[in-house]
Structures are given as C-alpha cells and as structure tokens.
C-alpha atoms as a PDB file:
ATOM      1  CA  UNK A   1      12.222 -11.049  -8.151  1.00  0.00           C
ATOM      2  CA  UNK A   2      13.567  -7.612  -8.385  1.00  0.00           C
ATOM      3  CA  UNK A   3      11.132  -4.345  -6.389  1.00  0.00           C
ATOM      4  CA  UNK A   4      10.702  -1.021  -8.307  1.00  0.00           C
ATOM      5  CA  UNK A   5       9.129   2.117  -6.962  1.00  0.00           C
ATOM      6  CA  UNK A   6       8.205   4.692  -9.273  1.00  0.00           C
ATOM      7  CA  UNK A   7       9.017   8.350  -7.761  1.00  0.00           C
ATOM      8  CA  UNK A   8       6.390  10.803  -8.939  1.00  0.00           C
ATOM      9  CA  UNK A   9       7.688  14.127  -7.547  1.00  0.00           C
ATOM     10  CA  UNK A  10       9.801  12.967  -4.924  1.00  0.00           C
ATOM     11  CA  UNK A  11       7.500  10.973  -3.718  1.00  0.00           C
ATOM     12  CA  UNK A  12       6.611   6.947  -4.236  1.00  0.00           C
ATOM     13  CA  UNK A  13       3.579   6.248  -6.640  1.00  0.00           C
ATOM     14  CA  UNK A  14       3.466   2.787  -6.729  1.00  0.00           C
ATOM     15  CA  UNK A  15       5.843  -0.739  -6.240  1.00  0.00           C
ATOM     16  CA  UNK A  16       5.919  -3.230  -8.577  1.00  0.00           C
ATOM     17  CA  UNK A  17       7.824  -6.400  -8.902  1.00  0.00           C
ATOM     18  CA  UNK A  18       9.689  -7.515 -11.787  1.00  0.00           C
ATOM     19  CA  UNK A  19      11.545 -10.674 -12.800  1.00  0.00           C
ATOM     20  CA  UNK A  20      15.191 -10.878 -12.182  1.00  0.00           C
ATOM     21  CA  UNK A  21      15.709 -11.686 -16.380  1.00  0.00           C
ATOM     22  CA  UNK A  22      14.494  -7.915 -17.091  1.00  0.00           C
ATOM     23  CA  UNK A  23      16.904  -6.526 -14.625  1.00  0.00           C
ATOM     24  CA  UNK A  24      20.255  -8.288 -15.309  1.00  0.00           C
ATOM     25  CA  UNK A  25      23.220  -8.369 -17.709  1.00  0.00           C
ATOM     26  CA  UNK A  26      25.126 -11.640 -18.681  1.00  0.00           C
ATOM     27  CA  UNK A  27      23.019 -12.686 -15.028  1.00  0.00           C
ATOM     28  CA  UNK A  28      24.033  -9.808 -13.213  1.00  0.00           C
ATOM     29  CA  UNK A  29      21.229  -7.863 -11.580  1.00  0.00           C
ATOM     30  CA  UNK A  30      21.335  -3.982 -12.325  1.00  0.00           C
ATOM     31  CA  UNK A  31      19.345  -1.657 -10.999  1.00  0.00           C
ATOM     32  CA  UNK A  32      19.430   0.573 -13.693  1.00  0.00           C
ATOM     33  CA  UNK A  33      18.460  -1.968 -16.120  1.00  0.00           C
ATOM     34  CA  UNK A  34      15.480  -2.739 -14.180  1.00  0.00           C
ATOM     35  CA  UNK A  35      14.574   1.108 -13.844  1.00  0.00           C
ATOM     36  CA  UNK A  36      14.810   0.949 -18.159  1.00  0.00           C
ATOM     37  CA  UNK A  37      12.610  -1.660 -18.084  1.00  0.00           C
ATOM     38  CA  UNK A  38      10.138  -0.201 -15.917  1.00  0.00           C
ATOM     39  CA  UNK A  39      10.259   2.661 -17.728  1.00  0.00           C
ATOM     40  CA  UNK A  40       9.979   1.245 -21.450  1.00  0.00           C
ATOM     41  CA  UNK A  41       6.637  -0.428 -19.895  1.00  0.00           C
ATOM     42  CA  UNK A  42       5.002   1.957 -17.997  1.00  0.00           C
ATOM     43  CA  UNK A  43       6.648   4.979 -18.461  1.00  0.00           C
ATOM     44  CA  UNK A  44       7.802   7.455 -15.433  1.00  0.00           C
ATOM     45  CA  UNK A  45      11.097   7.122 -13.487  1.00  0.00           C
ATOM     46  CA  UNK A  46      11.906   4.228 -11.516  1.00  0.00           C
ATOM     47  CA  UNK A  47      14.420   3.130  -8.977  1.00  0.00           C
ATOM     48  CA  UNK A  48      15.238  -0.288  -7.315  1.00  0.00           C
ATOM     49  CA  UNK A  49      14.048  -0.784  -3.690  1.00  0.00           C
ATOM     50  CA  UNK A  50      14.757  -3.924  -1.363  1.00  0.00           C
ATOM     51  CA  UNK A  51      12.593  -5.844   1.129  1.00  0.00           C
ATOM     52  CA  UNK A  52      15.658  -6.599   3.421  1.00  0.00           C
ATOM     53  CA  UNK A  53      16.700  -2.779   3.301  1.00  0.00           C
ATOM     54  CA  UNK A  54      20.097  -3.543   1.978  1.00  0.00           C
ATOM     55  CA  UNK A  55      19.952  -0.822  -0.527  1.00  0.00           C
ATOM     56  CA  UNK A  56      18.412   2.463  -0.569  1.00  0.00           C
ATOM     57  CA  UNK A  57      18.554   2.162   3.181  1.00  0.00           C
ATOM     58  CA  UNK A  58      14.365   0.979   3.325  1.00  0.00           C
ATOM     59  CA  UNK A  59      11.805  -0.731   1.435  1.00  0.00           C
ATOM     60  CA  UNK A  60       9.822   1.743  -0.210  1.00  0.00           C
ATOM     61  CA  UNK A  61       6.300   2.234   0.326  1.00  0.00           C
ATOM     62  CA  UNK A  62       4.003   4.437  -1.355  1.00  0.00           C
ATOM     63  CA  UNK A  63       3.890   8.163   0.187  1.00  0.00           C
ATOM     64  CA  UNK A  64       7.403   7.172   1.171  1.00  0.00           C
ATOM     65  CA  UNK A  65       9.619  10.624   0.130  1.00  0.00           C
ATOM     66  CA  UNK A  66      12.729   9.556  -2.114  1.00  0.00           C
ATOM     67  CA  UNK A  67      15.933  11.963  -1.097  1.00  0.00           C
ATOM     68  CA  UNK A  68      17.794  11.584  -4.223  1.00  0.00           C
ATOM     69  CA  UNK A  69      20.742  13.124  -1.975  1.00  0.00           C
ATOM     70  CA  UNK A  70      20.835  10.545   0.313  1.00  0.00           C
ATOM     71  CA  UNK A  71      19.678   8.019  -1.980  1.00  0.00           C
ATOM     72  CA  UNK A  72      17.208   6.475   0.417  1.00  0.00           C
ATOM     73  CA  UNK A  73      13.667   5.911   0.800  1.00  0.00           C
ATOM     74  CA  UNK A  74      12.322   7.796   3.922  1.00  0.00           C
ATOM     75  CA  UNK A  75       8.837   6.869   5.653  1.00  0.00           C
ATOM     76  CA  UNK A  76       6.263  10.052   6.152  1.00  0.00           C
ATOM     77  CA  UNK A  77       7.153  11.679   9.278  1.00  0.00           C
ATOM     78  CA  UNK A  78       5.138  10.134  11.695  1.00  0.00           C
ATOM     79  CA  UNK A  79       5.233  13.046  14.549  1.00  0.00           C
ATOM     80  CA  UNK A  80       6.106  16.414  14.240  1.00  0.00           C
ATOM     81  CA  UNK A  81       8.713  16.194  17.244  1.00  0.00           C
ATOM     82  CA  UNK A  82      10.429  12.958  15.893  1.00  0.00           C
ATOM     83  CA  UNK A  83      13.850  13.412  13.933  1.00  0.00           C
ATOM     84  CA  UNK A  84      15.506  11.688  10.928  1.00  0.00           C
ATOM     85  CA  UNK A  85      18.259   9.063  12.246  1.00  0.00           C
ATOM     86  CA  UNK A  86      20.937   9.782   9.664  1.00  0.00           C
ATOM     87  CA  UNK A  87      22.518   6.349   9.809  1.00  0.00           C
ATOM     88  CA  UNK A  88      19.352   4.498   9.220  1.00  0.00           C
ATOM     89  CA  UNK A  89      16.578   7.089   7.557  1.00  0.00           C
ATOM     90  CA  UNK A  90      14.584   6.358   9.714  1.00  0.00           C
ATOM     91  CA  UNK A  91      12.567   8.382  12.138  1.00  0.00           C
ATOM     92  CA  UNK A  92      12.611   8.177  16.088  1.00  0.00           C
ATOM     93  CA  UNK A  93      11.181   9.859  19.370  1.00  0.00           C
ATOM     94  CA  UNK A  94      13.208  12.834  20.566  1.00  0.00           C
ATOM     95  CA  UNK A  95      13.021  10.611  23.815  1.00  0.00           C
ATOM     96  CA  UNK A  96      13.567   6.854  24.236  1.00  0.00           C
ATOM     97  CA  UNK A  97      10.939   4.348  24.165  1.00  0.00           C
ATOM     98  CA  UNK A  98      11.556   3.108  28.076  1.00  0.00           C
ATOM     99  CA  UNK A  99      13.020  -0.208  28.064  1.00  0.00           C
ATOM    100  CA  UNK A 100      10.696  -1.775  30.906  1.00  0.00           C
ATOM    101  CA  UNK A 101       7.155  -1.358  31.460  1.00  0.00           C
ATOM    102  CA  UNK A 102       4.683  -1.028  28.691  1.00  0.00           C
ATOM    103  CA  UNK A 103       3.620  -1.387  26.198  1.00  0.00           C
ATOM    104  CA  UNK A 104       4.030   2.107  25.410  1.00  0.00           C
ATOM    105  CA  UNK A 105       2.747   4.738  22.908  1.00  0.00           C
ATOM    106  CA  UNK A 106       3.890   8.040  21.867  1.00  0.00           C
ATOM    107  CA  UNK A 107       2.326  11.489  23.194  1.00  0.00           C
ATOM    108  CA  UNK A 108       3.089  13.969  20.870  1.00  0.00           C
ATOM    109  CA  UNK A 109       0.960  16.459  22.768  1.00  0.00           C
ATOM    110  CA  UNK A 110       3.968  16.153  25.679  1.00  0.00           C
ATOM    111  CA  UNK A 111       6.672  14.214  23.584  1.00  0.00           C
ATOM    112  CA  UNK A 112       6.794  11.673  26.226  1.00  0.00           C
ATOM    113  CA  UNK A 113       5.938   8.048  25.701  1.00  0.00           C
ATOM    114  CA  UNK A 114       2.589   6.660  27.854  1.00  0.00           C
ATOM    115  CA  UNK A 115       1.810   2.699  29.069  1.00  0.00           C
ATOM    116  CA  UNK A 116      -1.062   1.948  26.788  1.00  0.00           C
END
C-alpha cells in the first residue's frame, strides 16, 4: 500500500492510502503515477509520503507544511524558540533534552527543559 497526502496551499489536507497496482509501471512503484491517480479520483494535487520516513524526509500528517524546496513534509512548529534541523526536518529545543533525570518537559516561557 502506497500513502498520499494531498497539499492544499502548502499545507496537508488529508492522507489516503492507495494500492500499490494504481501507483506502478510494468511493477514499479512511481510516485508520480500514484499522485495521477489520486488526482483523476479526487481531484487536487497529491504527493507520495512514507510511514518509515524514507522519502520526503517524514510521514505526513495533516496541518503538516509541505516545502516544495526541500521536498519534505515538516510538522507545525511546536514552540516558538525551537528550530528546523536541516538534516532531518524536524524541529528541536534550542537546548538539549538532559540525558539523565526526568522525565522532562519543555518550558517555553524560559526555553529550558523541567522534570515533570
């Protein structure tokens, strides 16, 4: 089974699944046969997303912004202070999580993490 997230101004709609027949060629799956498919049945624009992450960088969830520049699927910011890892697109604490201790939350009022 093949994912598909349909970008509706930048931004994910929806995620549907599709069988692997309606995205491959001679039984290779492509991604922009899938996205054709998608879009002959439902309309909109479509692009491939991946449970393991090994394409377009995450699984795409909806809210999730797609960068069309980076070609990734990047998760709503979820604190102002936090910053975009550009090797992953994903976003992390300005400050480590420490590694003993714990568990631990984030304090955006001091950008510091706290023992919950």
């Amino acid at each position: 089974m093949a994912h598909f997230a349909e970008i509706v101004n930048g931004i994910v709609a929806r995620v549907i699944v599709v069988s692997n027949a309606d995205t491959a060629s001679n039984g290779v799956e492509d991604g922009a046969i899938g996205a054709a498919f998608c879009h002959n049945l439902l309309g909109g624009e479509w692009v491939q997303t991946s449970y393991n992450g090994n394409i377009r960088f995450n699984y795409a969830g909806i809210g999730y912004t797609y960068d069309t520049a980076r070609d990734a699927f990047i998760a709503p910011k979820p604190f102002a202070s936090w910053v975009l890892d550009e090797a992953t697109c994903r976003w992390g604490a300005p400050v480590p999580m420490p590694s003993e201790g714990g568990p631990w939350a984030w304090d955006e009022g001091t950008e510091s993490w706290i023992a919950v």
